[in-house]
Protein backbone atom coordinates (compact mmCIF):
# COMPACT_ATOMS: atom_id res chain seq x y z
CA UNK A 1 13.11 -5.26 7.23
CA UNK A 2 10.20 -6.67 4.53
CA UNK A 3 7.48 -8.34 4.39
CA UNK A 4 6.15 -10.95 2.04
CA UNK A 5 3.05 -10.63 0.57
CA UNK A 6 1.06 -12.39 -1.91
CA UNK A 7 -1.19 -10.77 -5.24
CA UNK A 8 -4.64 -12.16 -4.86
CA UNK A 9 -6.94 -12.02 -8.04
CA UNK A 10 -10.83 -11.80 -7.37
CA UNK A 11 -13.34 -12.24 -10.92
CA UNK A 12 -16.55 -10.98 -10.65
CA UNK A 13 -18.82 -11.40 -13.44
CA UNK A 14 -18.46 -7.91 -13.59
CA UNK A 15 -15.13 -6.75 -12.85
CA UNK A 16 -11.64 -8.30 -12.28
CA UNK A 17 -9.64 -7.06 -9.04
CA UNK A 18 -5.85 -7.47 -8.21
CA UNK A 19 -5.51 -7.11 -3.79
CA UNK A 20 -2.61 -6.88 -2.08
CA UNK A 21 -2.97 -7.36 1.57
CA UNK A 22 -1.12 -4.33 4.01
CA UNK A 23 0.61 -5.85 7.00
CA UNK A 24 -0.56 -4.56 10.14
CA UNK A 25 2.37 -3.48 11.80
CA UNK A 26 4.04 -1.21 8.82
CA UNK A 27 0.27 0.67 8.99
CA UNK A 28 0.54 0.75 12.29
CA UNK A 29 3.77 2.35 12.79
CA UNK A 30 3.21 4.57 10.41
CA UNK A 31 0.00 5.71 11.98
CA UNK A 32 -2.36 4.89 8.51
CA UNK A 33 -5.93 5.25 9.19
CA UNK A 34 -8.62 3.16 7.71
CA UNK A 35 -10.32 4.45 4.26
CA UNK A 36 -7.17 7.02 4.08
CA UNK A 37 -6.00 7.00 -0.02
CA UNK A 38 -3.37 5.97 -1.20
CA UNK A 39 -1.17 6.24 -4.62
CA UNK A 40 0.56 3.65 -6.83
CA UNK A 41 3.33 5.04 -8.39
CA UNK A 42 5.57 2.20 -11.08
CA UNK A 43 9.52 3.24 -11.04
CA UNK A 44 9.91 -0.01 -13.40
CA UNK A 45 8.25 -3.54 -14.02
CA UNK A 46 9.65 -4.55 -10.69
CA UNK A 47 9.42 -1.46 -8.10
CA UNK A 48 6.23 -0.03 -7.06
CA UNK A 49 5.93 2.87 -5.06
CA UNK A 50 2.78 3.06 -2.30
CA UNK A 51 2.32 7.33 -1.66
CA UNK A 52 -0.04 8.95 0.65
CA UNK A 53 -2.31 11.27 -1.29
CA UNK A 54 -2.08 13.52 1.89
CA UNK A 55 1.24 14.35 3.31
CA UNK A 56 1.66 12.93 7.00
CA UNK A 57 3.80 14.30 9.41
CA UNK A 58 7.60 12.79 8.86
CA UNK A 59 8.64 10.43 11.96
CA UNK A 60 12.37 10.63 11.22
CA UNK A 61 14.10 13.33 13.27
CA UNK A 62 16.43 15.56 11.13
């Protein structure tokens, strides 16, 4: 399953900002706290990876 989201673009007179707004229930269900860093990784122009900087514990059984 996916979820749409749109690239906002916010310029300061200072600085120029690209957000991207999380939806709730993927960082919910995978239990992602508030201020906790992330990691943008590019595999090409059109797939972007989002990685925890700290390892979580996996919810997939193996």
């Amino acid at each position: 399953m996916g979820y749409k989201v749109k690239m906002q673009k916010v310029e300061r007179p200072t600085n120029k900002s690209f957000y991207i707004n999380f939806p709730a229930p993927i960082a919910e269900s995978c239990e992602i706290a508030k201020g906790e860093e992330m990691e943008w990784l590019i595999q090409d122009r059109n797939t972007f990876v989002l990685k925890r900087k700290k390892k979580a514990k996996s919810f997939v059984k193996s």
